[in-house]
N, C-alpha and C. Protein backbone atom coordinates (compact mmCIF):
# COMPACT_ATOMS: atom_id res chain seq x y z
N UNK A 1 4.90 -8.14 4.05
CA UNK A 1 5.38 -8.69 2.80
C UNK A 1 4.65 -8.09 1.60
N UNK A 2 3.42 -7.21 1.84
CA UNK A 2 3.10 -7.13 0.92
C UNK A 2 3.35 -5.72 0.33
N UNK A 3 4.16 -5.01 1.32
CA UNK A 3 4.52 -3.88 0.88
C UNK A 3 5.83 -3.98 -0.57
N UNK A 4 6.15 -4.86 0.19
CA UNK A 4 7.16 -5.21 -1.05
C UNK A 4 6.91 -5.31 -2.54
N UNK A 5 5.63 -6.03 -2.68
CA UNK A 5 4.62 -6.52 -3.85
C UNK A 5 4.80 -5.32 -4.82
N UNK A 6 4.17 -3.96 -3.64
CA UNK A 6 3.68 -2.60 -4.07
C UNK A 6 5.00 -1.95 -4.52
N UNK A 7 5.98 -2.13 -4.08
CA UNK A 7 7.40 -1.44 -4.43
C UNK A 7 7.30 -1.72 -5.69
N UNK A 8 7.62 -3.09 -5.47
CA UNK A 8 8.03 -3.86 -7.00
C UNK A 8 7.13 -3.02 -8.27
N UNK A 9 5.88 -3.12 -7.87
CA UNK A 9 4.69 -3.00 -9.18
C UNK A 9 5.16 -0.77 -9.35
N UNK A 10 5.56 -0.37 -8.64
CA UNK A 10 5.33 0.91 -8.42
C UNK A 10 6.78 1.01 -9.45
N UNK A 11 7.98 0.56 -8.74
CA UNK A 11 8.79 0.38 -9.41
C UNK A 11 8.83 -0.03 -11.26
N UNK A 12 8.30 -1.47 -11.34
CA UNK A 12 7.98 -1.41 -13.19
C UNK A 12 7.49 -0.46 -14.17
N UNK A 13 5.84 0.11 -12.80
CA UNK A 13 5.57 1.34 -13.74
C UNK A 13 6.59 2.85 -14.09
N UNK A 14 7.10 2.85 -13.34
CA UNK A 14 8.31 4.29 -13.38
C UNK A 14 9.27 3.93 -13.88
N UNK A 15 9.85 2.60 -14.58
CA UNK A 15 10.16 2.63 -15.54
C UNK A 15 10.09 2.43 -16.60
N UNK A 16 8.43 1.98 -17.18
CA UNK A 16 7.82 2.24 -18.32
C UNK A 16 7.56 3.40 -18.63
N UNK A 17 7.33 4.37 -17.83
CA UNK A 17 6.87 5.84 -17.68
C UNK A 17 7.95 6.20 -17.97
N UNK A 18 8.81 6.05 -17.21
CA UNK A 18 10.05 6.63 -17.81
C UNK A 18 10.96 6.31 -19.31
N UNK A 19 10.80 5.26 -19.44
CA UNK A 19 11.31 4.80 -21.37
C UNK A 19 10.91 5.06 -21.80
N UNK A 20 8.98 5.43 -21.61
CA UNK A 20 8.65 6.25 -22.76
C UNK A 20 8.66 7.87 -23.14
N UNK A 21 8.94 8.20 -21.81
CA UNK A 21 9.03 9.59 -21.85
C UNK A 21 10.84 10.40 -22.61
N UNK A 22 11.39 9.34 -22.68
CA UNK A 22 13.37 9.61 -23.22
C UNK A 22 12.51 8.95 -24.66
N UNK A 23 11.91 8.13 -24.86
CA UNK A 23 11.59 7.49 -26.41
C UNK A 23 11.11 8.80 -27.05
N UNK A 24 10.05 9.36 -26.26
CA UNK A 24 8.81 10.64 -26.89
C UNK A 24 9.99 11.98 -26.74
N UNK A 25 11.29 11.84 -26.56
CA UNK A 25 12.38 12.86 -27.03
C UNK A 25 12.73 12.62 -28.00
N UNK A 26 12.52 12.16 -28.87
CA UNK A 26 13.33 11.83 -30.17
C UNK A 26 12.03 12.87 -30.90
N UNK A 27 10.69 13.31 -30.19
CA UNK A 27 10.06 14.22 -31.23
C UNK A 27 11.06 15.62 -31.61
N UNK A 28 11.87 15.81 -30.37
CA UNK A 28 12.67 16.96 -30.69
C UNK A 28 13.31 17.42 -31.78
N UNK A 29 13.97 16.46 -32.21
CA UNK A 29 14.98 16.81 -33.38
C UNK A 29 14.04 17.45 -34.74
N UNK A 30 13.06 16.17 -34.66
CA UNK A 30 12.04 16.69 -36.06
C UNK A 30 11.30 18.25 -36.12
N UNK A 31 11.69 19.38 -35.23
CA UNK A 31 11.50 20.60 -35.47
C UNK A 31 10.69 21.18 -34.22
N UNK A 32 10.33 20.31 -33.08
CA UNK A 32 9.56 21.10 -32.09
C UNK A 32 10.05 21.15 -30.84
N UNK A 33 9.54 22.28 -29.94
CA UNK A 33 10.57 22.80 -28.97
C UNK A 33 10.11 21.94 -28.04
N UNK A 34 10.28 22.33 -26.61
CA UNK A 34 9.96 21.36 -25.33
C UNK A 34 8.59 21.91 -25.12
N UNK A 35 8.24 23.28 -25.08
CA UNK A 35 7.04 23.27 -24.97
C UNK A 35 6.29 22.19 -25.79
N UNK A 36 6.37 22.17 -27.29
CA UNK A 36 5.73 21.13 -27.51
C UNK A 36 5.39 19.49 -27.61
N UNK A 37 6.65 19.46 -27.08
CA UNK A 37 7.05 17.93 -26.21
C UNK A 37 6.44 17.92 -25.27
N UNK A 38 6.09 18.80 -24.28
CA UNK A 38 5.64 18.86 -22.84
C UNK A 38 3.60 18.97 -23.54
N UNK A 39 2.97 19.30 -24.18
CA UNK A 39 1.87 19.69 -24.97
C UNK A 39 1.91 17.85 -25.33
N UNK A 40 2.83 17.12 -25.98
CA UNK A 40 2.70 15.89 -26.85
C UNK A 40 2.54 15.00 -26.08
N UNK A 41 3.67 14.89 -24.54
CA UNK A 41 3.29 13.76 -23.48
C UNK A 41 2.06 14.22 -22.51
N UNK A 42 1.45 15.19 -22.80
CA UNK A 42 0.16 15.41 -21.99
C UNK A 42 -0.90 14.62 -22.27
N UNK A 43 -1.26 14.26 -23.63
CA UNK A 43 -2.29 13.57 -24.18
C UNK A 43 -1.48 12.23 -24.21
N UNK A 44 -0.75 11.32 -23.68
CA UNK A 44 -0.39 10.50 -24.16
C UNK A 44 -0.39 9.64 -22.59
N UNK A 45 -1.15 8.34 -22.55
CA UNK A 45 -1.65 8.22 -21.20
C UNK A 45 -0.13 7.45 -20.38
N UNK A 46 0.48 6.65 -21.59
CA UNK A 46 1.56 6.22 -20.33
C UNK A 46 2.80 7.31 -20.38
N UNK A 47 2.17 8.67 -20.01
CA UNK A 47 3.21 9.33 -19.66
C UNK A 47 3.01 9.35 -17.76
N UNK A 48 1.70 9.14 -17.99
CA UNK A 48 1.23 9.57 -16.61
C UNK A 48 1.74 7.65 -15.17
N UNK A 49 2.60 7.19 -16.12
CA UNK A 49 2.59 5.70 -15.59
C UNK A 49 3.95 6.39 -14.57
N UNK A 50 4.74 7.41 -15.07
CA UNK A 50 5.84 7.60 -13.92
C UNK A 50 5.51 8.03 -12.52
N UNK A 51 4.44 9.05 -12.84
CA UNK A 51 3.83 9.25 -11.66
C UNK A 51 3.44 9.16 -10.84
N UNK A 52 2.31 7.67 -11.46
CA UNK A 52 1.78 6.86 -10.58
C UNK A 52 2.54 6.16 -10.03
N UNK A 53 3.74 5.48 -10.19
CA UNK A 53 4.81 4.21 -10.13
C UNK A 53 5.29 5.33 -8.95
N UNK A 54 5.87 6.89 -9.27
CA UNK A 54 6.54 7.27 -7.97
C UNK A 54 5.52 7.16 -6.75
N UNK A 55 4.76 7.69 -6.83
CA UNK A 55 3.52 7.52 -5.74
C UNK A 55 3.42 5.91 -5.19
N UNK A 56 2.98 5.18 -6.53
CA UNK A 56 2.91 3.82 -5.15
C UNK A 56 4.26 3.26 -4.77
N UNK A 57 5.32 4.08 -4.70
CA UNK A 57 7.10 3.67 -4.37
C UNK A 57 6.79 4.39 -3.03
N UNK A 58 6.33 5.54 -2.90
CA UNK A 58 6.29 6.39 -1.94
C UNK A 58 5.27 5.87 -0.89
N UNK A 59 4.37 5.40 -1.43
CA UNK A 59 3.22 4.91 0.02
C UNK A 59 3.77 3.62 0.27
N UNK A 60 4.24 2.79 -0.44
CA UNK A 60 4.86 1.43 0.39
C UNK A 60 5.71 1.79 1.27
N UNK A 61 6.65 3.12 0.60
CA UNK A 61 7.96 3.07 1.69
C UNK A 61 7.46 3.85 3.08
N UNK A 62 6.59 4.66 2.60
CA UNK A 62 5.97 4.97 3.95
C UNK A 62 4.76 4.57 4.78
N UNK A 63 4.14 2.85 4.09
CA UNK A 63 3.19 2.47 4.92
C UNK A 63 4.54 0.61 5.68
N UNK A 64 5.74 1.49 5.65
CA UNK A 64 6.60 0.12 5.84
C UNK A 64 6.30 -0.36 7.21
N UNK A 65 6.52 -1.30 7.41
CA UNK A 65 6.05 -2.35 8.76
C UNK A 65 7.12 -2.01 9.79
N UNK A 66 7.36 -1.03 10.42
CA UNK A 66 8.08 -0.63 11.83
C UNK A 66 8.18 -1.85 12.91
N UNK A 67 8.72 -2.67 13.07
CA UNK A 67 8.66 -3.92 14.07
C UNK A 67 9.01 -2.90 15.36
């Protein structure tokens, strides 16, 4: 049951990670390319929340309880 817990929480973060990373596209229009979009979400810590969220999606589903 408690793998589930970990889905869930892994899950919220990858999609905070992810809204902010489509939000931090709107730097585009104002004149800078993707390189510097990709340079802007580097320093910016909840870019790194998708990451983590895929990872703990990935170890719940693969520490799942095999009956």
């Amino acid at each position: 049951m408690m793998w589930i817990f970990w889905f869930f929480v892994g899950f919220g973060l990858t999609v905070a990670g992810g809204v902010s990373l489509i939000i931090y596209l709107n730097i585009i229009p104002v004149g800078l390319g993707f390189v510097d979009y990709l340079i802007f979400i580097k320093d910016k810590p909840e870019s790194y929340l998708l990451l983590v969220g895929v990872l703990i999606i990935t170890c719940s589903c693969f520490f799942y309880p095999s009956d």
